[in-house]
PDB file of N, CA and C in Angstrom:
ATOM      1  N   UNK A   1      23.704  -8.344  -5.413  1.00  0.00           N
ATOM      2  CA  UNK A   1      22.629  -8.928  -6.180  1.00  0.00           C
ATOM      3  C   UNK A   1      21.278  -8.430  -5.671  1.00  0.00           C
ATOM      4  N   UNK A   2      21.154  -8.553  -4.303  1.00  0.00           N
ATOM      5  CA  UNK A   2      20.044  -8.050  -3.785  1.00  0.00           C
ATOM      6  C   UNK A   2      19.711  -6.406  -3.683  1.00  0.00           C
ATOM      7  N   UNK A   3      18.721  -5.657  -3.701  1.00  0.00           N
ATOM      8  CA  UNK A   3      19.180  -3.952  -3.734  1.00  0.00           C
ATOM      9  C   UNK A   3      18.930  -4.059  -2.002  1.00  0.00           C
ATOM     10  N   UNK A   4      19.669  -2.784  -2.033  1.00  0.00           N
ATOM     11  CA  UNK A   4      20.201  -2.677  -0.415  1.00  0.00           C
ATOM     12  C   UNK A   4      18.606  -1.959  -0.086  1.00  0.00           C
ATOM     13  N   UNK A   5      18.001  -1.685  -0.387  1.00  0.00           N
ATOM     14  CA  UNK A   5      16.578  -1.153  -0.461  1.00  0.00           C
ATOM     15  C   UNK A   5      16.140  -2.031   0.653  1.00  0.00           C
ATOM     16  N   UNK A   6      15.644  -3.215  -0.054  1.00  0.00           N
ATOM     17  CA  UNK A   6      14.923  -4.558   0.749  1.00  0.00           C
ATOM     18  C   UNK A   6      15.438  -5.181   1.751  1.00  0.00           C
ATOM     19  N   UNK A   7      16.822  -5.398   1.703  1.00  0.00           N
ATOM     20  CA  UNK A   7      17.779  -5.774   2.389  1.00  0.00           C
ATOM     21  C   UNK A   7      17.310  -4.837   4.097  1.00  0.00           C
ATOM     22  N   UNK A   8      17.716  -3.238   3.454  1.00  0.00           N
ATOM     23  CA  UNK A   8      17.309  -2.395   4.825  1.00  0.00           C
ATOM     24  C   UNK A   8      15.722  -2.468   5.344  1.00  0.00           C
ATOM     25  N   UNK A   9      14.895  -2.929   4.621  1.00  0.00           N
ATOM     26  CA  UNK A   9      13.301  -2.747   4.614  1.00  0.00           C
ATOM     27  C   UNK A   9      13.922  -4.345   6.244  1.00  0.00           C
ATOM     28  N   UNK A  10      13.887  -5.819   5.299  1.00  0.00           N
ATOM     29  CA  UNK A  10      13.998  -6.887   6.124  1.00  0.00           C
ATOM     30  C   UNK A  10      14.960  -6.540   7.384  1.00  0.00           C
ATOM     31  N   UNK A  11      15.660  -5.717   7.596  1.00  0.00           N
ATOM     32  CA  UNK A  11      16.414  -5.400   9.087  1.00  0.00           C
ATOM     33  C   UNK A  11      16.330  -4.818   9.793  1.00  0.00           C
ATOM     34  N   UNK A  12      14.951  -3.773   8.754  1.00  0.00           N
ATOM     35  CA  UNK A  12      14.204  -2.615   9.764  1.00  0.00           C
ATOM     36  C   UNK A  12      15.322  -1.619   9.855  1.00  0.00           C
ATOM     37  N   UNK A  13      15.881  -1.125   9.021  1.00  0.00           N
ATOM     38  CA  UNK A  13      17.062   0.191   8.991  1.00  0.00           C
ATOM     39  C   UNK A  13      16.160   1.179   8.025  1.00  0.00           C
ATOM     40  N   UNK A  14      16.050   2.149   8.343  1.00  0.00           N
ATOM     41  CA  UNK A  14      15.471   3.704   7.695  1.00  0.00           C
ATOM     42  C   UNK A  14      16.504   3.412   6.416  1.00  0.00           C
ATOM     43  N   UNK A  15      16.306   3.444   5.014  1.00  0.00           N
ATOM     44  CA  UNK A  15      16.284   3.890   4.246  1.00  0.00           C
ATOM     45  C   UNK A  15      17.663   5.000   3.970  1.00  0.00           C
ATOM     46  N   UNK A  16      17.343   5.734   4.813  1.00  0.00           N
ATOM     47  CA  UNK A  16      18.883   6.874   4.513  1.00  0.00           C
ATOM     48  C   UNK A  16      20.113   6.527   5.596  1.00  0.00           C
ATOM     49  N   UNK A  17      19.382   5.576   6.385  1.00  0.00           N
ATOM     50  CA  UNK A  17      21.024   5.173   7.539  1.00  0.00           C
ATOM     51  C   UNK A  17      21.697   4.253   6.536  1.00  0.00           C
ATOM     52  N   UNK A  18      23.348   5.419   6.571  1.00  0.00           N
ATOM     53  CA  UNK A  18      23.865   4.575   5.746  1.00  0.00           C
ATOM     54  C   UNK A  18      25.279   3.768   6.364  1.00  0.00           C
ATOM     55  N   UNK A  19      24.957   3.803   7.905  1.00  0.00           N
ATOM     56  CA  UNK A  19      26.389   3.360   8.355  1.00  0.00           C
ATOM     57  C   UNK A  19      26.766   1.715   8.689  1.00  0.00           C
ATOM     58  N   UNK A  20      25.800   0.880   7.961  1.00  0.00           N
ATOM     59  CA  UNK A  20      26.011  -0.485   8.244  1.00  0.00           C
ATOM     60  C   UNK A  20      25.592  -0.870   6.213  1.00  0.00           C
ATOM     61  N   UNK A  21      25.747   0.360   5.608  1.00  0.00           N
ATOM     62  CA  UNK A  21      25.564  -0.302   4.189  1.00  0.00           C
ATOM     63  C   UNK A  21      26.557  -1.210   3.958  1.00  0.00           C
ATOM     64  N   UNK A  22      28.115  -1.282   4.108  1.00  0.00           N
ATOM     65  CA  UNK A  22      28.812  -2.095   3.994  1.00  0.00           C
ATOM     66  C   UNK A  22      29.045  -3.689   4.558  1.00  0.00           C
ATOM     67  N   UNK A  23      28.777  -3.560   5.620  1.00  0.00           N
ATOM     68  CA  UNK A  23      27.955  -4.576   6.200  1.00  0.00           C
ATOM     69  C   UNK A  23      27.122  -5.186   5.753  1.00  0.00           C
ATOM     70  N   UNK A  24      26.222  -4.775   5.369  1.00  0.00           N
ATOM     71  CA  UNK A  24      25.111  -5.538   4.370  1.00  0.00           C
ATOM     72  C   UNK A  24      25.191  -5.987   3.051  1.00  0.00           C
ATOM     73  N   UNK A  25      26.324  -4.956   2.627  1.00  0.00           N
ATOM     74  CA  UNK A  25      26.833  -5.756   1.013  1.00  0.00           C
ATOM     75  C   UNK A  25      27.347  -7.142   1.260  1.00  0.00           C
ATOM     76  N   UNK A  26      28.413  -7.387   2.314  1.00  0.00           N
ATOM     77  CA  UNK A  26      28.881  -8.096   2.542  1.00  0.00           C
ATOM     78  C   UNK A  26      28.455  -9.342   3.090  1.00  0.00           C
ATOM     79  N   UNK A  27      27.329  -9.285   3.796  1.00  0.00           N
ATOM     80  CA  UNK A  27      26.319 -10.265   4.209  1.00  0.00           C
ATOM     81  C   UNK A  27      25.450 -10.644   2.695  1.00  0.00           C
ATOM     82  N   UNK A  28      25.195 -10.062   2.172  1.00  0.00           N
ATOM     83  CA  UNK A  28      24.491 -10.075   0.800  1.00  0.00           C
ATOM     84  C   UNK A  28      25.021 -10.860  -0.213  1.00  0.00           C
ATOM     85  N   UNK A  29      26.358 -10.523  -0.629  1.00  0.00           N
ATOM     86  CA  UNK A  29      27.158 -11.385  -1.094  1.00  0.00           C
ATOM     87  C   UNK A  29      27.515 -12.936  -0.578  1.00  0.00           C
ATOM     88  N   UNK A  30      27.703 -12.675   0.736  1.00  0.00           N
ATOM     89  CA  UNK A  30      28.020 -14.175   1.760  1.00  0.00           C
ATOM     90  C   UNK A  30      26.713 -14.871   1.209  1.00  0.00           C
ATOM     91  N   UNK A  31      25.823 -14.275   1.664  1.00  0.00           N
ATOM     92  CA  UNK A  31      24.261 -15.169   1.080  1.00  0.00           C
ATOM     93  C   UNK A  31      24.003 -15.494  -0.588  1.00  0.00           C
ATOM     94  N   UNK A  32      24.342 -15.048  -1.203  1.00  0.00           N
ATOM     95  CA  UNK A  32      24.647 -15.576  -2.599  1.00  0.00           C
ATOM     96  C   UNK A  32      25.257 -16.829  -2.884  1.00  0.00           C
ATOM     97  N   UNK A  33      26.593 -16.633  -2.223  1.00  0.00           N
ATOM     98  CA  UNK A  33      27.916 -17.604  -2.444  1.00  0.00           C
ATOM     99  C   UNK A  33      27.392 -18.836  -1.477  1.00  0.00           C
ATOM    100  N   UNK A  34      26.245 -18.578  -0.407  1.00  0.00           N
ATOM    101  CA  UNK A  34      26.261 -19.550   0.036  1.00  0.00           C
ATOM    102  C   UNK A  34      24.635 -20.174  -0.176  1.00  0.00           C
ATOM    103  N   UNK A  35      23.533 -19.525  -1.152  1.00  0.00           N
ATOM    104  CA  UNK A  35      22.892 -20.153  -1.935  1.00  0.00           C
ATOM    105  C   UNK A  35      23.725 -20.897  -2.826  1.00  0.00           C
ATOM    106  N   UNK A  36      24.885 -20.180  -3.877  1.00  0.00           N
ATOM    107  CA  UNK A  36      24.917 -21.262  -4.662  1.00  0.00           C
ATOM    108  C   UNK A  36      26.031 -22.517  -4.528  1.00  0.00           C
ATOM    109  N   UNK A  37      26.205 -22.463  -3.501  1.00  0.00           N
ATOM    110  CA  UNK A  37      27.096 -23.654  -2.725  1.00  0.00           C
ATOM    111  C   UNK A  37      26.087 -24.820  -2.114  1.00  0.00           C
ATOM    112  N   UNK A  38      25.227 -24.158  -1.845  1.00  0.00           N
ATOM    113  CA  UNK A  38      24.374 -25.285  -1.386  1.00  0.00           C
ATOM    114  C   UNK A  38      23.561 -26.135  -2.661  1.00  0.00           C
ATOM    115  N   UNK A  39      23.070 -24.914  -3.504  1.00  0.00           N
ATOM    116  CA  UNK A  39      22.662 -25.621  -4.902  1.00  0.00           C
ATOM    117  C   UNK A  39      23.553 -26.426  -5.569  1.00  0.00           C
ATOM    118  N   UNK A  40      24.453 -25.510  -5.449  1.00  0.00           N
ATOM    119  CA  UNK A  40      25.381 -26.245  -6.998  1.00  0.00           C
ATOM    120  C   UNK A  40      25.031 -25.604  -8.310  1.00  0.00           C
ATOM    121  N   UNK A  41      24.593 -24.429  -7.816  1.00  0.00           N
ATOM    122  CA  UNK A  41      24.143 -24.152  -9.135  1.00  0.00           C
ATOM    123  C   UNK A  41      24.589 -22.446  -9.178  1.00  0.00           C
ATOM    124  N   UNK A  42      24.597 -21.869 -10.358  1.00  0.00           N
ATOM    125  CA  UNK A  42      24.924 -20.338 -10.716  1.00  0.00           C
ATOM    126  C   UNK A  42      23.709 -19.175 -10.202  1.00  0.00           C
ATOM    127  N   UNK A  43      24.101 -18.373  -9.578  1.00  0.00           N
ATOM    128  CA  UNK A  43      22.694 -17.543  -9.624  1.00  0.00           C
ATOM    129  C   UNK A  43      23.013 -16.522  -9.856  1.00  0.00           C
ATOM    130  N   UNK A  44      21.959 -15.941 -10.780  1.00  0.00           N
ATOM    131  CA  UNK A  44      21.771 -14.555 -11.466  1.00  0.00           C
ATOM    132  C   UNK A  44      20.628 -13.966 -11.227  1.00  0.00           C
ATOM    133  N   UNK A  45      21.138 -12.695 -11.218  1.00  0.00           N
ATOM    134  CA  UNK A  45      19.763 -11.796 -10.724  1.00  0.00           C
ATOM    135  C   UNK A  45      18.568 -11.493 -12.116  1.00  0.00           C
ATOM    136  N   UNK A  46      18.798 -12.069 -13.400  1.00  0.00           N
ATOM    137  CA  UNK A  46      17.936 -12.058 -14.061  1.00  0.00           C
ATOM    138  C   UNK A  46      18.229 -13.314 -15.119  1.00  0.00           C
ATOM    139  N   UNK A  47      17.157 -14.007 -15.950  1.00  0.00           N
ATOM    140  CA  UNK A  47      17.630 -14.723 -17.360  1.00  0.00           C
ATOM    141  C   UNK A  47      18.382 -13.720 -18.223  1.00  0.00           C
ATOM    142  N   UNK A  48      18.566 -12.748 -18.452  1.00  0.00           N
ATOM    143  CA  UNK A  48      19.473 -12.218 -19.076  1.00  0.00           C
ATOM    144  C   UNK A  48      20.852 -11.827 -19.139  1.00  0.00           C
ATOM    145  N   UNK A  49      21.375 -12.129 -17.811  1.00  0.00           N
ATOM    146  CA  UNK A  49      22.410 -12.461 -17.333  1.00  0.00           C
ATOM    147  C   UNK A  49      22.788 -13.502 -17.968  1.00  0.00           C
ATOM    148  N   UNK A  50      22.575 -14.551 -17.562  1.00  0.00           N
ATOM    149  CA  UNK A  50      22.576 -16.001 -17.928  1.00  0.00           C
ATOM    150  C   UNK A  50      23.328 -15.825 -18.859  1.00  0.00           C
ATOM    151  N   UNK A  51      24.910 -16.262 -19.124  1.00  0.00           N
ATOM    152  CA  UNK A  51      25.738 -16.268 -20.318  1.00  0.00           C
ATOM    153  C   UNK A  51      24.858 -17.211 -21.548  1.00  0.00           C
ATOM    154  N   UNK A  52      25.770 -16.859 -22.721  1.00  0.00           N
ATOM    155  CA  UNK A  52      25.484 -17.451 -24.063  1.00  0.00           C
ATOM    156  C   UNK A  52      26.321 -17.141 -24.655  1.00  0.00           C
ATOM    157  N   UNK A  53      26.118 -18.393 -25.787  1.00  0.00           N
ATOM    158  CA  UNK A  53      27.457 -18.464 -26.843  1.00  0.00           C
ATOM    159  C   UNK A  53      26.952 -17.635 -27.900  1.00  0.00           C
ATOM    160  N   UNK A  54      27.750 -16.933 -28.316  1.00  0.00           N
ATOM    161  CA  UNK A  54      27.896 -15.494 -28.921  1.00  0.00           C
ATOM    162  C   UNK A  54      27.328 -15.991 -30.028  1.00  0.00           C
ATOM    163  N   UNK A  55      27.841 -17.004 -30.765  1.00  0.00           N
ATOM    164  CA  UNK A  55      27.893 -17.822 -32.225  1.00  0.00           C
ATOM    165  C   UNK A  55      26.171 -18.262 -32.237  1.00  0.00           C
ATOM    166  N   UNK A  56      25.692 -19.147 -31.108  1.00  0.00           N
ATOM    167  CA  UNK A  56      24.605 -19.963 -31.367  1.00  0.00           C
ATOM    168  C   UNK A  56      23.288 -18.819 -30.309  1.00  0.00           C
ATOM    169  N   UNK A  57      23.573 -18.148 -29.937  1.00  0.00           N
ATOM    170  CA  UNK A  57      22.863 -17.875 -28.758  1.00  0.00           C
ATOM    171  C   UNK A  57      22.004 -19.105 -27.530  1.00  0.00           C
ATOM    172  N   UNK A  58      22.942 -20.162 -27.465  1.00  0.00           N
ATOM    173  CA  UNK A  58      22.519 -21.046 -26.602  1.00  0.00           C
ATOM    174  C   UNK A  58      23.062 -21.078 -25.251  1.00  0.00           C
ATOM    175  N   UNK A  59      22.137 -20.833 -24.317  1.00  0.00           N
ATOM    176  CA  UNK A  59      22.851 -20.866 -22.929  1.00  0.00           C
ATOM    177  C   UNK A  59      24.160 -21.548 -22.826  1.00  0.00           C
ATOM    178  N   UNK A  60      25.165 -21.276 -21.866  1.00  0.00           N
ATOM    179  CA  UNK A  60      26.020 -21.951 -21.594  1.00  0.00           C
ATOM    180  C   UNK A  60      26.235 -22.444 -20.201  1.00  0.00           C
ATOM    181  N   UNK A  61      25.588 -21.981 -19.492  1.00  0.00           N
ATOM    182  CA  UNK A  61      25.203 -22.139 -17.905  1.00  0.00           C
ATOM    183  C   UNK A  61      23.961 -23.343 -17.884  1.00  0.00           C
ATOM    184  N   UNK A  62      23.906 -24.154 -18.073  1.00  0.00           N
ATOM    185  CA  UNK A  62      22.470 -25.450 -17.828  1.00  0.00           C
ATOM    186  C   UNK A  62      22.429 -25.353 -16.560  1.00  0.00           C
ATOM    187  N   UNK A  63      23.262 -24.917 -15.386  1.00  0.00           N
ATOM    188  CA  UNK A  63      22.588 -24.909 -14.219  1.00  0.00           C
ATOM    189  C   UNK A  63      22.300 -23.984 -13.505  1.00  0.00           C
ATOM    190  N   UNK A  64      21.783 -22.916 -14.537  1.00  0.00           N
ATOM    191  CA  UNK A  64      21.836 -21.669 -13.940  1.00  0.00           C
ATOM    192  C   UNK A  64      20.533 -21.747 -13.499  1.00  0.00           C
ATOM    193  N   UNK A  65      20.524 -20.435 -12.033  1.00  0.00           N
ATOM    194  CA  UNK A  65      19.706 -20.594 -11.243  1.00  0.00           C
ATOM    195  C   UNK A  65      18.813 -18.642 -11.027  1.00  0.00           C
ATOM    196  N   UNK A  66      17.928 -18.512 -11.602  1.00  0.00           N
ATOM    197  CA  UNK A  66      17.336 -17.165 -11.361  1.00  0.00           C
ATOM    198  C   UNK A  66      16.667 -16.582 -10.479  1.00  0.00           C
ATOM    199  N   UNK A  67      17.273 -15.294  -9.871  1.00  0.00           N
ATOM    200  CA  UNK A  67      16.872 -15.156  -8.248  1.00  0.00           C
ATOM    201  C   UNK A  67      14.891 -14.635  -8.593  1.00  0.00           C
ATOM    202  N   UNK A  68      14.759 -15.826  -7.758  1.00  0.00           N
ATOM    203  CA  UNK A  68      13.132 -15.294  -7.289  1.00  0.00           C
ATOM    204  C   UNK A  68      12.851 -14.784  -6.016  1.00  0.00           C
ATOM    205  N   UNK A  69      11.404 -15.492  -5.936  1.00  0.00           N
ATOM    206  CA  UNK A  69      10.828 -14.685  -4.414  1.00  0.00           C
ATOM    207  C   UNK A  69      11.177 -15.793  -3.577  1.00  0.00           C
ATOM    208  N   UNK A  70      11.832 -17.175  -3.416  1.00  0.00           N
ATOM    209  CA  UNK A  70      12.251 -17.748  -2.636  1.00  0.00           C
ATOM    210  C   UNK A  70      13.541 -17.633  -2.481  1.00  0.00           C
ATOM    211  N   UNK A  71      14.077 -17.526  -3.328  1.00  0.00           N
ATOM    212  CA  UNK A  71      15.924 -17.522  -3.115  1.00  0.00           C
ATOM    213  C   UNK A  71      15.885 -16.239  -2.756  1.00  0.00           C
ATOM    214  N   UNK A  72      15.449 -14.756  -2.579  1.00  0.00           N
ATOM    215  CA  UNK A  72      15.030 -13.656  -2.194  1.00  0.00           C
ATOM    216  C   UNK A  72      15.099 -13.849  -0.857  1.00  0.00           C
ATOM    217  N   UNK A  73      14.182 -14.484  -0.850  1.00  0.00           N
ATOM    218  CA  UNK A  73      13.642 -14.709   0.660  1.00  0.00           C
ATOM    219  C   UNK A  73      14.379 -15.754   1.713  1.00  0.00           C
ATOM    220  N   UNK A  74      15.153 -16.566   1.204  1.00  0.00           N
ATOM    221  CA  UNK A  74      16.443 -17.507   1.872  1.00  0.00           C
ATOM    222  C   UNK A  74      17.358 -16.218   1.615  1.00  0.00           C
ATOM    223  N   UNK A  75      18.139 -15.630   1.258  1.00  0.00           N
ATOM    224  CA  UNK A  75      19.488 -14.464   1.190  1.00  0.00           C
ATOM    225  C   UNK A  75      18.979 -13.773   2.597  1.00  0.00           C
ATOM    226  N   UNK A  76      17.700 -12.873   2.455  1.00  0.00           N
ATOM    227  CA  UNK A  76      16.992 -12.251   3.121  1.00  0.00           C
ATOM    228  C   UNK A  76      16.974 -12.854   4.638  1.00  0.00           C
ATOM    229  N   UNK A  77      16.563 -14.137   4.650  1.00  0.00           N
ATOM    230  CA  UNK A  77      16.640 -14.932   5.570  1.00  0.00           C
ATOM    231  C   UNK A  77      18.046 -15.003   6.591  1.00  0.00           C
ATOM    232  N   UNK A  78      18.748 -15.212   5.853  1.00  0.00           N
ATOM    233  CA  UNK A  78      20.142 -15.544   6.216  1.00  0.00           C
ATOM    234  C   UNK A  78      20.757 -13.796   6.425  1.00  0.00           C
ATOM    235  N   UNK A  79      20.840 -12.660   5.437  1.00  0.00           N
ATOM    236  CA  UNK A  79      21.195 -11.910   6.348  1.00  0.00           C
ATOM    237  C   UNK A  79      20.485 -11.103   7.515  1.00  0.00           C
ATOM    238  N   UNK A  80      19.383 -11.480   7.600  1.00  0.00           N
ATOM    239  CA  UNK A  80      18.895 -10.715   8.964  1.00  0.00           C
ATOM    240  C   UNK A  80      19.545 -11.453  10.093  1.00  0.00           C
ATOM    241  N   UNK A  81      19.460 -13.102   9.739  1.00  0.00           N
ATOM    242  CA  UNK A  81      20.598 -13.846  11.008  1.00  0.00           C
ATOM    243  C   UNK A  81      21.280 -13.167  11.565  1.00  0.00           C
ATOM    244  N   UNK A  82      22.410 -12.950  10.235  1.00  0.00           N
ATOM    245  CA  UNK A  82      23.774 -12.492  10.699  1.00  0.00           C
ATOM    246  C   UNK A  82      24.117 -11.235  11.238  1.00  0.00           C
ATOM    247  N   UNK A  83      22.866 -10.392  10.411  1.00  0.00           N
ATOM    248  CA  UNK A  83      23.069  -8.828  10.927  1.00  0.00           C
ATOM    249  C   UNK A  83      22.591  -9.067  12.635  1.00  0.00           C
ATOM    250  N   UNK A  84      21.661  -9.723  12.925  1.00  0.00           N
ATOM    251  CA  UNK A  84      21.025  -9.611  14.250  1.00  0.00           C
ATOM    252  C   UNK A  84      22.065 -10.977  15.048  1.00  0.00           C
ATOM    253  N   UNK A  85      22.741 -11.678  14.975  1.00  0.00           N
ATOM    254  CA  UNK A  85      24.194 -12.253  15.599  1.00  0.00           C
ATOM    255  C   UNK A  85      25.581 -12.305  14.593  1.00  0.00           C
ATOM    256  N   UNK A  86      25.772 -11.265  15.429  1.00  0.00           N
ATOM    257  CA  UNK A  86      27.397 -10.946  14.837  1.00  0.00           C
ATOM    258  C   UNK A  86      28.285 -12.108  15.342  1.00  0.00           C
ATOM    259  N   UNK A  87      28.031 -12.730  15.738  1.00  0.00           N
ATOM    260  CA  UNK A  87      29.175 -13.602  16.219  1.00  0.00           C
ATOM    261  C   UNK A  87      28.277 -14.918  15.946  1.00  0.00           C
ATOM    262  N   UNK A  88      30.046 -15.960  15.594  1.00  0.00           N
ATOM    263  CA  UNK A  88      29.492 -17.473  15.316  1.00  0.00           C
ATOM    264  C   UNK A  88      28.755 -18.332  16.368  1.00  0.00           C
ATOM    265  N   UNK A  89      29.035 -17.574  17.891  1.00  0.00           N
ATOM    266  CA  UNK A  89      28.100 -18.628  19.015  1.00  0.00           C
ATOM    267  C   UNK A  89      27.554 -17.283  19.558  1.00  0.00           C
ATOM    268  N   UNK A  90      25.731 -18.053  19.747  1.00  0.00           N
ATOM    269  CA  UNK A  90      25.386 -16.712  21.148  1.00  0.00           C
ATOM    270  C   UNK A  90      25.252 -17.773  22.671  1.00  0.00           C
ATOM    271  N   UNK A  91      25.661 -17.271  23.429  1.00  0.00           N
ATOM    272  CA  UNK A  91      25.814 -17.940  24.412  1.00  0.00           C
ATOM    273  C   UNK A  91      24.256 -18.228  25.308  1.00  0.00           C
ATOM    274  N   UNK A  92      23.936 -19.564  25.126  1.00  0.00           N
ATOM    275  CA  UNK A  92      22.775 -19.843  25.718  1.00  0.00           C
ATOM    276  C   UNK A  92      21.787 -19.995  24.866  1.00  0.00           C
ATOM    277  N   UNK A  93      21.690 -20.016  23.208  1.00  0.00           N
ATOM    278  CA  UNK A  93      20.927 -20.463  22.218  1.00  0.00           C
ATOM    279  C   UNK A  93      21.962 -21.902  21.936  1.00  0.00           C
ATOM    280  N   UNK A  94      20.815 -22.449  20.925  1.00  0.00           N
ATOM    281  CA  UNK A  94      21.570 -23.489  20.000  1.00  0.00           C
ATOM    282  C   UNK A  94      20.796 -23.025  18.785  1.00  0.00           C
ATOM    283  N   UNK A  95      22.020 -23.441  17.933  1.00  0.00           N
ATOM    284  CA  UNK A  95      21.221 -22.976  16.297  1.00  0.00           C
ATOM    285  C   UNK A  95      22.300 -23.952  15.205  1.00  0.00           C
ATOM    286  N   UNK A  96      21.666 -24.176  14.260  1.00  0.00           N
ATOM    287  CA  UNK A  96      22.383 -24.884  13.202  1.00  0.00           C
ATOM    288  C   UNK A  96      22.810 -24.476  12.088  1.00  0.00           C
ATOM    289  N   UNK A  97      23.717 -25.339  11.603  1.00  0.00           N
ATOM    290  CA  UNK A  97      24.533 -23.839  10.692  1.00  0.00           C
ATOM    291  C   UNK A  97      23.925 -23.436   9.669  1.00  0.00           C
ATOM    292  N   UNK A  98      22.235 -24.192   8.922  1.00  0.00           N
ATOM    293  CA  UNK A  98      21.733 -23.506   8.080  1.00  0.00           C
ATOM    294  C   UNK A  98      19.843 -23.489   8.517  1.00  0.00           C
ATOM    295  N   UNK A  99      19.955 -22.186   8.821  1.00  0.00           N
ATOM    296  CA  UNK A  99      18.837 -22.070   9.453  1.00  0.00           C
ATOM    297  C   UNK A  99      17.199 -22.681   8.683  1.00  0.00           C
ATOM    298  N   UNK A 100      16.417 -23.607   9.273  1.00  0.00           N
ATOM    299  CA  UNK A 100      15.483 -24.194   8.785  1.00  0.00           C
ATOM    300  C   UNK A 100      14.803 -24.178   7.544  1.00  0.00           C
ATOM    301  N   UNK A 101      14.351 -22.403   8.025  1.00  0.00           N
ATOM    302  CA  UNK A 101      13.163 -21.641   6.683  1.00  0.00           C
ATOM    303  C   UNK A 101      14.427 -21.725   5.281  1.00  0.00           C
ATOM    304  N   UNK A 102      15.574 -21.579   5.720  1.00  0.00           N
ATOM    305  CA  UNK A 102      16.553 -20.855   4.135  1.00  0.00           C
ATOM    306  C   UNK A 102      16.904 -22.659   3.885  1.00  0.00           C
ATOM    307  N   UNK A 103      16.559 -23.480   4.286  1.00  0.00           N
ATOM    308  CA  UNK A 103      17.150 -25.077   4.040  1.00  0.00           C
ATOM    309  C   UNK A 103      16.034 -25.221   3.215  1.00  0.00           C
ATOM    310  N   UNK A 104      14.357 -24.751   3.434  1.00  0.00           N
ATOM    311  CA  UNK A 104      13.148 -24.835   2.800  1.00  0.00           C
ATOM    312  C   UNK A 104      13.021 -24.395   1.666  1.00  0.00           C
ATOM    313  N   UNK A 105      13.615 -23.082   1.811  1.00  0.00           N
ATOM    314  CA  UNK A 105      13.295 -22.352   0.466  1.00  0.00           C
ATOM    315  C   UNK A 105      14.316 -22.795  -1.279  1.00  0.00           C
ATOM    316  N   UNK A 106      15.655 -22.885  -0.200  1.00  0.00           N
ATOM    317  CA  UNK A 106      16.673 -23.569  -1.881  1.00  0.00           C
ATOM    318  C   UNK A 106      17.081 -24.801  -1.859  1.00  0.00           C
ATOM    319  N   UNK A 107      16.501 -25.886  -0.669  1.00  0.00           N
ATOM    320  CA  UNK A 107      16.644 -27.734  -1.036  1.00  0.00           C
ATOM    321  C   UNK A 107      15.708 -27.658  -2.738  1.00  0.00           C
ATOM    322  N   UNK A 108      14.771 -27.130  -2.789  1.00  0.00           N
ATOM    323  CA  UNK A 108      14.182 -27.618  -4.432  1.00  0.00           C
ATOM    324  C   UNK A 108      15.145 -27.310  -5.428  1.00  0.00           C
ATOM    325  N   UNK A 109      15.769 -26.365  -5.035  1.00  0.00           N
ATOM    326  CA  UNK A 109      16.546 -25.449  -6.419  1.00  0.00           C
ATOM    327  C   UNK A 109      18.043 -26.192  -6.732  1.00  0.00           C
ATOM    328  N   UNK A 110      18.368 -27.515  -5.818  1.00  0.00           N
ATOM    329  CA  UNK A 110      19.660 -27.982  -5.086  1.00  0.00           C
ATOM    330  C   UNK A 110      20.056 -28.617  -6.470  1.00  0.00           C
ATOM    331  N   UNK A 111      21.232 -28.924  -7.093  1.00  0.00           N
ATOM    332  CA  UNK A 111      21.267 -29.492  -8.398  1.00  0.00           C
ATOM    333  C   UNK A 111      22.295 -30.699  -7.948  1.00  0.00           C
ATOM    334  N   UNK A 112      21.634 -31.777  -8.608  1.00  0.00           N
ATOM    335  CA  UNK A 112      23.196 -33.387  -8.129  1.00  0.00           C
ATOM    336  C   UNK A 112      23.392 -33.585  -9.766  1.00  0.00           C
ATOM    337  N   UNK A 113      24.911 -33.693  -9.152  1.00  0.00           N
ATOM    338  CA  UNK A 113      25.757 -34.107 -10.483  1.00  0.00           C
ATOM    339  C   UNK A 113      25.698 -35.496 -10.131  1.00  0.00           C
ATOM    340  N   UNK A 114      25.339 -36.036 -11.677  1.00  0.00           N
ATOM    341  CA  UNK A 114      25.821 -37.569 -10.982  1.00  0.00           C
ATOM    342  C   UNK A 114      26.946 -38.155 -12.360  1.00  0.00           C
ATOM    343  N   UNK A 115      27.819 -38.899 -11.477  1.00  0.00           N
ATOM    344  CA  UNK A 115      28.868 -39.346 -12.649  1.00  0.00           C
ATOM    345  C   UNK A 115      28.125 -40.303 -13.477  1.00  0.00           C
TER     346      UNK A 115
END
């Protein structure tokens, strides 16, 4: 979802190093799935994505969620984490499992179902 462009810009990787691109897809993706787990909501990299019914052209997604410069910037957030600790404990930090700034940026975007 994210271009690996920005992704390498936020981790400080040159542009043509391409030996942790896979790595970064994969962190990229993780950060998606785990924006929209925390929302509850669908995210697409544009409103045009956004499904519709063929018949009415009316959304069919009501909780769809369109990547901006904050949900950008929480993904972004979250994979520089991971790229810069590869592992689930560093020994002699404490950290929580969703780091502060990325709790800031998609608590607004968070969607409650209520029965």
């Amino acid at each position: 979802m994210l271009e690996l462009d920005i992704i390498k810009q936020h981790v400080r990787l040159e542009l043509d190093e391409t030996e942790e691109d896979a790595l970064l897809e994969t962190y990229s993706t993780a950060a998606q799935r785990m924006v929209e787990n925390h929302t509850g909501r669908n995210l697409y990299a544009t409103a045009n994505e956004i499904p519709k019914d063929p018949e009415t052209d009316e959304v069919t997604d009501e909780d769809a969620l369109v990547l901006d410069d904050d949900i950008t910037t929480a993904m972004l957030l979250l994979i520089g984490h991971w790229y810069t600790n590869r592992e689930s404990v560093v020994v002699g930090t404490i950290t929580s499992e969703l780091p502060m700034a990325v709790e800031a940026l998609i608590s607004p975007y968070r969607h409650f179902h209520f029965a």
